[in-house]
Protein backbone atom coordinates (compact mmCIF):
# COMPACT_ATOMS: atom_id res chain seq x y z
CA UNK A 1 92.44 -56.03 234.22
CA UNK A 2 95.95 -55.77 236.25
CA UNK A 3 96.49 -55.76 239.20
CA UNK A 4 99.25 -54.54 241.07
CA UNK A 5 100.35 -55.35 244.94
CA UNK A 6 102.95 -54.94 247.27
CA UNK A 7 103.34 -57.10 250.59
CA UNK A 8 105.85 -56.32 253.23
CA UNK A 9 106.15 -58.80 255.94
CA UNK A 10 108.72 -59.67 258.76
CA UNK A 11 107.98 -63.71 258.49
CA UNK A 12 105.03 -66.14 257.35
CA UNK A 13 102.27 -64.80 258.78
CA UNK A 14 102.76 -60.99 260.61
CA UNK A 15 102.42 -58.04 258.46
CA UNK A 16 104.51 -54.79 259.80
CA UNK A 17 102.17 -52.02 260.52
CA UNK A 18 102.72 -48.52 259.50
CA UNK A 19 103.69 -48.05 263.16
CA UNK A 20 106.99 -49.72 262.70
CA UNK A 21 107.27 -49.13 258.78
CA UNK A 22 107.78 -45.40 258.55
CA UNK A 23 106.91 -43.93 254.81
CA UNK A 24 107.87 -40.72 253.01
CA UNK A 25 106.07 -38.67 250.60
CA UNK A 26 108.54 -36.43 248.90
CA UNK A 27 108.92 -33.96 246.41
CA UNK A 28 111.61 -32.14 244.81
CA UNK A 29 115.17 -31.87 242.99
CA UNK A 30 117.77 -34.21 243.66
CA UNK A 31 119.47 -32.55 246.33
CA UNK A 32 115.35 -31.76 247.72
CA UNK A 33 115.14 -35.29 248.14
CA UNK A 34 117.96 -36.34 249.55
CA UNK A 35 117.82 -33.82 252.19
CA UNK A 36 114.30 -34.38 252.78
CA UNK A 37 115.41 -37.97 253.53
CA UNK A 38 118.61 -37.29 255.67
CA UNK A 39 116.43 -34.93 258.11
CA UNK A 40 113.18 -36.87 258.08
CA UNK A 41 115.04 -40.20 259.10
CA UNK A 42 118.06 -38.24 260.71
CA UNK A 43 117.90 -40.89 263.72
CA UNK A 44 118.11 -43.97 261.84
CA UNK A 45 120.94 -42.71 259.96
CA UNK A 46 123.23 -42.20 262.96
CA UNK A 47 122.47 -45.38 264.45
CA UNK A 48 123.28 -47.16 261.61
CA UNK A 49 126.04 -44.94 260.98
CA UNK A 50 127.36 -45.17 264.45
CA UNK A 51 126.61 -48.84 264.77
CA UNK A 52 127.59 -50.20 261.46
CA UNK A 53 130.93 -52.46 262.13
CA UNK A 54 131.94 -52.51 258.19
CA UNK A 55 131.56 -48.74 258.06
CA UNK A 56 133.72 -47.89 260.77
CA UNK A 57 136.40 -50.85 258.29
CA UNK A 58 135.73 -49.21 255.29
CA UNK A 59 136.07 -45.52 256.88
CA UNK A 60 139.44 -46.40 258.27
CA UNK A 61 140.77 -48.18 254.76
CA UNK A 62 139.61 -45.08 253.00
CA UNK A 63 142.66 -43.10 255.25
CA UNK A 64 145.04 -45.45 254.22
CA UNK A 65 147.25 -44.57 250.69
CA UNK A 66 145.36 -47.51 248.63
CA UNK A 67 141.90 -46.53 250.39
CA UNK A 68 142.31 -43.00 248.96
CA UNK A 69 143.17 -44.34 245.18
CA UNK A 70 139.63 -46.48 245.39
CA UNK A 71 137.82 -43.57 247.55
CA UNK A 72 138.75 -40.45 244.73
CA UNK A 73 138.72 -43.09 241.90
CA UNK A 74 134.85 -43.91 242.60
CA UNK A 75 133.69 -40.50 243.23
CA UNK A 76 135.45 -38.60 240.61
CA UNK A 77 133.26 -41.50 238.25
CA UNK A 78 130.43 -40.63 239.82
CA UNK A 79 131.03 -37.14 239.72
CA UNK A 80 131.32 -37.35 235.62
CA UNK A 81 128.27 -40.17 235.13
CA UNK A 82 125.85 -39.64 238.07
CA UNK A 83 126.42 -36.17 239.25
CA UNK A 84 122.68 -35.81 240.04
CA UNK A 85 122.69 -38.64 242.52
CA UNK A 86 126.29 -36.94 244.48
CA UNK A 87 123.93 -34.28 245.02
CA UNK A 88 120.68 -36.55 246.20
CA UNK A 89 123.75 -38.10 248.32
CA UNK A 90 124.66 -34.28 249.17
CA UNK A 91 121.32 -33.22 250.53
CA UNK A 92 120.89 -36.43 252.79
CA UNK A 93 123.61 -35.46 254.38
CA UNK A 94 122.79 -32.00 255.38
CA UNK A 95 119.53 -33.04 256.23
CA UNK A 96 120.78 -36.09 258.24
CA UNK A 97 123.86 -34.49 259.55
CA UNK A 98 126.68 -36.30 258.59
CA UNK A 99 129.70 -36.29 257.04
CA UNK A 100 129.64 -36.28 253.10
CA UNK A 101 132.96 -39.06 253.66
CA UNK A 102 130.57 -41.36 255.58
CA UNK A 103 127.80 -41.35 253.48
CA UNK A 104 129.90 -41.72 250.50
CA UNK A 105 131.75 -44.51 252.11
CA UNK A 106 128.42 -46.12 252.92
CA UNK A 107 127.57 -46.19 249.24
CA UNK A 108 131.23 -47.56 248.05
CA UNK A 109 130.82 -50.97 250.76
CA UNK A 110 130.23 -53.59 248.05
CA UNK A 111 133.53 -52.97 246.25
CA UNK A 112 135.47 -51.92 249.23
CA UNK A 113 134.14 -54.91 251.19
CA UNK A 114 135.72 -56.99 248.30
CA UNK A 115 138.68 -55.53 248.57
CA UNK A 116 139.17 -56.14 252.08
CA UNK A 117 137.58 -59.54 252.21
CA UNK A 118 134.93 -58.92 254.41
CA UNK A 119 131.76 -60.34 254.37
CA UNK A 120 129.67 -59.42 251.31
CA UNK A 121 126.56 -56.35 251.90
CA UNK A 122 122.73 -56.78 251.06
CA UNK A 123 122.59 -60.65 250.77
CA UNK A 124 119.01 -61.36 249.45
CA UNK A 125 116.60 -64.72 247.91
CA UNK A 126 114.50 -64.38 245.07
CA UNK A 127 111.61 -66.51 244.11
CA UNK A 128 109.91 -65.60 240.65
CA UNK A 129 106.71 -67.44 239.61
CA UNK A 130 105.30 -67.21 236.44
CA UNK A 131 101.87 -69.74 236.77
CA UNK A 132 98.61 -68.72 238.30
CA UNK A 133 100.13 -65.33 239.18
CA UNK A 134 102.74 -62.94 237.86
CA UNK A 135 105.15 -62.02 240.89
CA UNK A 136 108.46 -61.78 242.64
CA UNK A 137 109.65 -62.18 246.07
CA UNK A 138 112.34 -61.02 247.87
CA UNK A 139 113.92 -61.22 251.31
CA UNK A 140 115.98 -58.10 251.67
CA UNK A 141 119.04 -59.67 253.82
CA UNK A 142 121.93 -57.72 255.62
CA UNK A 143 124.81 -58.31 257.89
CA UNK A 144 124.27 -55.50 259.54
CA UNK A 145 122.25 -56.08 262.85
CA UNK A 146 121.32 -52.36 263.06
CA UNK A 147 120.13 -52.52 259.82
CA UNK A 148 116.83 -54.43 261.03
CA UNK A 149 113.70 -52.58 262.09
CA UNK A 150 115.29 -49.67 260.78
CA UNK A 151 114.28 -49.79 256.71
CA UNK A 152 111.67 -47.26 255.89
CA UNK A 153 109.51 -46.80 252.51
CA UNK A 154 110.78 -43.85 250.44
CA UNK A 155 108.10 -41.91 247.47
CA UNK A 156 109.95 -39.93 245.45
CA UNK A 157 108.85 -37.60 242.82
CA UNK A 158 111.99 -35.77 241.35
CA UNK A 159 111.80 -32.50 239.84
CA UNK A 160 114.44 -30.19 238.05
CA UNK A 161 114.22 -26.60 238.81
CA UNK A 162 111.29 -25.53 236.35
CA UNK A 163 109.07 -28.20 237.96
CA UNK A 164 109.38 -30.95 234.96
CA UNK A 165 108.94 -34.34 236.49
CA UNK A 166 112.38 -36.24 235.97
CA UNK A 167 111.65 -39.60 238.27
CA UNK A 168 109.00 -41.05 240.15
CA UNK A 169 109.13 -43.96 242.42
CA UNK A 170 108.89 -46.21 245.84
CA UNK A 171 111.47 -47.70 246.95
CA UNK A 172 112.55 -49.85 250.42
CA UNK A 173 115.72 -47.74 251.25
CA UNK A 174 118.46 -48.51 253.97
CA UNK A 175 119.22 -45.40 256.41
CA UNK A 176 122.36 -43.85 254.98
CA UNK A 177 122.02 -45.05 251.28
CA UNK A 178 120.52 -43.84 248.59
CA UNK A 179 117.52 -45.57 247.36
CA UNK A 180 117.10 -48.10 244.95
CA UNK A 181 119.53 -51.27 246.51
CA UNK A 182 116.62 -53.08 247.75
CA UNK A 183 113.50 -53.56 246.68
CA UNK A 184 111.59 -50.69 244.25
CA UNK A 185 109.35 -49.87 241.75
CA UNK A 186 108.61 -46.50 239.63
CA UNK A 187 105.96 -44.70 237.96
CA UNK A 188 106.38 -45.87 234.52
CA UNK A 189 105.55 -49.25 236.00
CA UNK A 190 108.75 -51.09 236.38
CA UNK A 191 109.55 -52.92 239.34
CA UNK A 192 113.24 -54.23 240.71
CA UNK A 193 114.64 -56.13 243.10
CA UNK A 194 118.44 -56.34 243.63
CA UNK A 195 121.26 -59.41 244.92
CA UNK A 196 124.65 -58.99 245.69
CA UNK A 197 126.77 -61.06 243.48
CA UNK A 198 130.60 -61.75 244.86
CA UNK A 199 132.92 -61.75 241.60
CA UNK A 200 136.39 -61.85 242.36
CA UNK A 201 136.84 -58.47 240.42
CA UNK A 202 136.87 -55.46 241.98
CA UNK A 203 137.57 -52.81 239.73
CA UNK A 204 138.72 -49.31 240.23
CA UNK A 205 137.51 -46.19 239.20
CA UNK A 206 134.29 -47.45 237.53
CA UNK A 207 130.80 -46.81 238.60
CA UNK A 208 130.00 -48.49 242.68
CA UNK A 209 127.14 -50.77 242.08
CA UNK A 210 124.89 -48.61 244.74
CA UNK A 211 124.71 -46.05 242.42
CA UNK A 212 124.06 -48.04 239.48
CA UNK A 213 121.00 -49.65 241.17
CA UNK A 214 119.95 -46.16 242.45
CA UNK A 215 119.97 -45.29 238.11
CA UNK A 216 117.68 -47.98 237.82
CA UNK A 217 114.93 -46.43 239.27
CA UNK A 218 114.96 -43.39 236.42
CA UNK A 219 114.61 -46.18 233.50
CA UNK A 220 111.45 -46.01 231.32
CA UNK A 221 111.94 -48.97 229.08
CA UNK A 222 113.46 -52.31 229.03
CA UNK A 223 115.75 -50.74 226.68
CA UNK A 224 116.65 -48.42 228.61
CA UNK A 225 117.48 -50.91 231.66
CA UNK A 226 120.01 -53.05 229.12
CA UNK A 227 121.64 -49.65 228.00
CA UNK A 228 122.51 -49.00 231.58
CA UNK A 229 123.50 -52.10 232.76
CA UNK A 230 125.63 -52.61 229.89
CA UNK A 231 127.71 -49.79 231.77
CA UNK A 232 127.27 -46.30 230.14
CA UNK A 233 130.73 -46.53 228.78
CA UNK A 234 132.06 -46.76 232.01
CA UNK A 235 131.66 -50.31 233.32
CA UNK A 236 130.74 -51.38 237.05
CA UNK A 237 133.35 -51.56 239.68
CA UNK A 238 131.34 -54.68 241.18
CA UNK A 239 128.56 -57.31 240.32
CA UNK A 240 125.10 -57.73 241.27
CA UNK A 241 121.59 -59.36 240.34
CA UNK A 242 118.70 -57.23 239.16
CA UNK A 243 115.24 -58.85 238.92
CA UNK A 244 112.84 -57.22 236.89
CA UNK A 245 109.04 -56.64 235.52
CA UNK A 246 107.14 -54.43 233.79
CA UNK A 247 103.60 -54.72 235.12
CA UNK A 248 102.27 -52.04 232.26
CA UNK A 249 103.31 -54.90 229.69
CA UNK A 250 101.18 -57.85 227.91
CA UNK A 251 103.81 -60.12 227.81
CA UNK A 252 103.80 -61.14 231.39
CA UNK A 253 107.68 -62.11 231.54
CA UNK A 254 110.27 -61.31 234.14
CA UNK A 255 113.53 -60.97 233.41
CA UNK A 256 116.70 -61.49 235.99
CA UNK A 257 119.72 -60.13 235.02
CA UNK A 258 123.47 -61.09 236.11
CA UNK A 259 125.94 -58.04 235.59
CA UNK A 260 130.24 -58.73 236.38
CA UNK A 261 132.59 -56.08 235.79
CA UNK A 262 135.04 -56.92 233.06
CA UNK A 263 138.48 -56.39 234.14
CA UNK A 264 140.27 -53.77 232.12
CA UNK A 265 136.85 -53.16 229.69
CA UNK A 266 134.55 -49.88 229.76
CA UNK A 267 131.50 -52.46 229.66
CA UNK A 268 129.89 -54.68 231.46
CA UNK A 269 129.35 -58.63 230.89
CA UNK A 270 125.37 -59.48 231.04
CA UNK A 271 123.55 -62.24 231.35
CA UNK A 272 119.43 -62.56 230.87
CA UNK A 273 116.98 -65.15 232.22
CA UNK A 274 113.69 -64.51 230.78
CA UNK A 275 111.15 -65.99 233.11
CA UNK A 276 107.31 -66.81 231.77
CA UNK A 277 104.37 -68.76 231.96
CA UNK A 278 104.25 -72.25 230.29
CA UNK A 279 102.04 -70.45 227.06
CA UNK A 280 104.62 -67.98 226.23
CA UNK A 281 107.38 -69.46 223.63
CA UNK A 282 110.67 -68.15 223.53
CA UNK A 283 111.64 -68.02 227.00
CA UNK A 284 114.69 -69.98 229.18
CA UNK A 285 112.04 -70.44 232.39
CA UNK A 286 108.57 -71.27 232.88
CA UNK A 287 107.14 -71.98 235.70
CA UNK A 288 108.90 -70.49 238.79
CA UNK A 289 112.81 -69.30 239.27
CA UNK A 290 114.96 -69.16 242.56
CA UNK A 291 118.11 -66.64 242.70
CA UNK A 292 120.33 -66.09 245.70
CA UNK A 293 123.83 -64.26 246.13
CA UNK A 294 125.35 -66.18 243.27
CA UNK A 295 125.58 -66.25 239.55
CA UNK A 296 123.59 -68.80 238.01
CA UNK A 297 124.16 -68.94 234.13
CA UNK A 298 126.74 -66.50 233.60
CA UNK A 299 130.91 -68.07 233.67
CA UNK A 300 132.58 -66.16 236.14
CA UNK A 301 134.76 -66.69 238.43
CA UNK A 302 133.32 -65.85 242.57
CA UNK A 303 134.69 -65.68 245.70
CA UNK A 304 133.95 -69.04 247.31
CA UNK A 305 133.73 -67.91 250.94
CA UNK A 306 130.81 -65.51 249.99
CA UNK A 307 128.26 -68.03 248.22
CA UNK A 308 127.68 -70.81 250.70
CA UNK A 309 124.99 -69.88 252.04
CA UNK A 310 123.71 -69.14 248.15
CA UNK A 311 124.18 -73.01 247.91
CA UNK A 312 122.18 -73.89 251.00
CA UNK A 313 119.13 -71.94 250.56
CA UNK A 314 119.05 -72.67 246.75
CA UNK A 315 119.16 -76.55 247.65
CA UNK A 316 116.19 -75.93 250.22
CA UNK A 317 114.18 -74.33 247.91
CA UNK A 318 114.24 -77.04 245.19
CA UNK A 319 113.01 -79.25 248.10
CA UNK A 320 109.96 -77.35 248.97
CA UNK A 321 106.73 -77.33 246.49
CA UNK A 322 107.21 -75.48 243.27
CA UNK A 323 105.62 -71.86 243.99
CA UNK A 324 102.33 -70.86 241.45
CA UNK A 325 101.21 -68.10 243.49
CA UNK A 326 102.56 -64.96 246.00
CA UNK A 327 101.46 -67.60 248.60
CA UNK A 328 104.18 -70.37 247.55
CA UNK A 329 106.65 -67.50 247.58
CA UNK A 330 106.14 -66.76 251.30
CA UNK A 331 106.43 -70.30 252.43
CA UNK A 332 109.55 -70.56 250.23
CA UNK A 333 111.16 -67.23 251.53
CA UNK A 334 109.83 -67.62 255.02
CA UNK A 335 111.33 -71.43 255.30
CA UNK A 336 113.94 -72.09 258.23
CA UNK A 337 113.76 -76.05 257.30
CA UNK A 338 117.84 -75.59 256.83
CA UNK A 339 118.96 -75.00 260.53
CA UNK A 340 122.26 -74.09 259.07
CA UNK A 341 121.66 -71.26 256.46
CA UNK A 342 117.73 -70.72 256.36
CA UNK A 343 115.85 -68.76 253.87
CA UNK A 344 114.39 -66.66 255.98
CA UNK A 345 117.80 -65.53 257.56
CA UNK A 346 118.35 -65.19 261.51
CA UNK A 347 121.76 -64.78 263.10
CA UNK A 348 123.22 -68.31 264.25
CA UNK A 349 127.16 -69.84 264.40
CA UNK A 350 127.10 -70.53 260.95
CA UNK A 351 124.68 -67.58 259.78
CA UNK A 352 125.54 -63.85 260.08
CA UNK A 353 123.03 -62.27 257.87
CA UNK A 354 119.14 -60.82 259.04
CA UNK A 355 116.14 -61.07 256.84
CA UNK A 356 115.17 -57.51 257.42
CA UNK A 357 112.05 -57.52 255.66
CA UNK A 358 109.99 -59.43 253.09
CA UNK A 359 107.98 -58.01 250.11
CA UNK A 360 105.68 -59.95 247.43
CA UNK A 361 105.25 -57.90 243.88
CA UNK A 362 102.51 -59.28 242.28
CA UNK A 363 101.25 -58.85 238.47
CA UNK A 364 97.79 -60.78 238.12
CA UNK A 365 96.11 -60.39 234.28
CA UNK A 366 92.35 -61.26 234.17
């Protein structure tokens, strides 16, 4: 029999209650949604919004002459590949009240961040174990102090206008951005987590990684996934990490995938890190896997500034015992053994980043 479980914590040993953990039941189209979002958590939004320090950045580069080229480049991509998720983006903001510029600009901060050298969004640890349990963990990180306590649970059933299911799924979304850059799963079974990854390219007027992970929640095959993040004959303007299971397979594997734009190419480069027990042949891992905000097996060149606390919290995690179960996870993500850059992240001289929240997806065969 399998199992399936989600976990959402706030450290070691305290579980969030519904109280502070708001969740949405929706149904609809794509603009449906999104509006149903915007108005529901209409609060949250604004004080993100309003309180968000690289926002306000990125809002006043996007005024500027090169800010524009970046700003119409993106959307007239997404406009041509995604145009279902401009509308999603469309109806949360008439239902949140905001401008469509903001919200857009909100969805854009990985690449522009790049650009302008600021600090890198939605920094986040993995732990995979593949022993006496199936599962991933994930601390969902942010620089963004306003970000914290305000995350909410989002279940989504996406209709087109004669009722025919198009996409199903939960997902951990971030007031102000579409879901799907944090930690999800959908109804055909497939479950993600996502990493930023700091490349030094930034390319223009490719698909924004937000809205690539946001198409990752529509997938209904493993083949599917690798079709999209090969980059739908566009290409990504900016990397990222995607961790990965299918809990409605036998094989009991999870995958991690590293995806870099290629300068100048309408494709993406990616790299895969099969992850399984010690019975199952033909894998690169068994056992357990760490990944942080850094790639791992894949040759690339990354911007230095952005990965040391990657390097920290991946040398404190070899130290600790090797996970076998969701319970190694939590001691691993939960750790604060490195005063300097912990696992579980708090703000310090050397630290700007907040674990927001912690969730365990767990895959147990029987």
């Amino acid at each position: 029999m399998k199992t399936f479980g989600i976990l959402v914590a706030v450290s070691l040993f305290h579980t969030i209650s519904e109280d502070f953990f708001p969740q949405l039941y929706t149904i609809g189209t794509h603009y449906q949604i999104g509006h149903s979002v915007g108005r529901t958590f209409r609060k949250v939004i604004h004080e993100v919004y309003n309180q968000s320090k690289s926002l306000a950045e990125i809002t006043q580069f996007i005024q500027t002459e090169a800010g524009k080229r970046y700003y119409n480049g993106y959307l007239e991509t997404v406009s041509k590949i995604f145009p279902e998720y401009l509308y999603e983006l469309t109806g949360l903001t008439d239902g949140a009240g905001v401008s469509f510029i903001q919200a857009f600009s909100s969805m854009i901060t990985p690449e522009i961040a790049a650009v302008l050298k600021m600090k890198g969004a939605q920094s986040c640890s993995d732990v995979y174990v593949a022993d006496q349990q199936i599962a991933i963990g994930h601390n969902e990180d942010s620089p963004e102090p306003a970000v914290k306590g305000r995350v909410f649970m989002v279940h989504a059933t996406i209709v087109d206008h004669s009722g025919s299911v198009l996409e199903k799924f939960s997902s951990l979304t971030i007031p102000g951005l579409l879901s799907g850059s944090a930690f999800s799963f959908n109804g055909d079974g497939k479950v993600f987590t996502n990493n930023a990854l700091f490349p030094v390219t930034v390319e223009a007027d490719k698909i924004p990684r937000y809205f690539m992970n946001r198409a990752v929640l529509g997938v209904t095959s493993q083949r599917d996934l690798e079709n999209l993040l090969e980059g739908s004959g566009v290409g990504v303007a900016y990397g990222f990490n995607l961790n990965y299971a299918d809990i409605r397979s036998s094989f009991n594997i999870l995958i991690n995938y590293e995806v870099s734009p290629i300068s100048g190419a309408a494709r993406n480069l990616v790299t895969r890190t099969t992850v399984a027990r010690k019975s199952v042949r033909g894998v690169d891992i068994t056992g357990h896997f760490f990944h942080f905000n850094q790639y791992e097996r894949t040759n690339i060149t990354q911007l230095l500034g952005d990965i040391v606390s990657s390097r920290h919290r991946k040398a404190r995690a070899q130290t600790l015992p090797a996970p076998v179960n969701v319970l190694g996870i939590r001691r691993i993500l939960g750790d604060v053994g490195d005063s300097l850059y912990p696992l579980y992240r708090t703000p310090t001289h050397t630290e700007v980043d907040y674990t927001v929240i912690t969730g365990n997806r767990c895959h147990n065969t029987r």
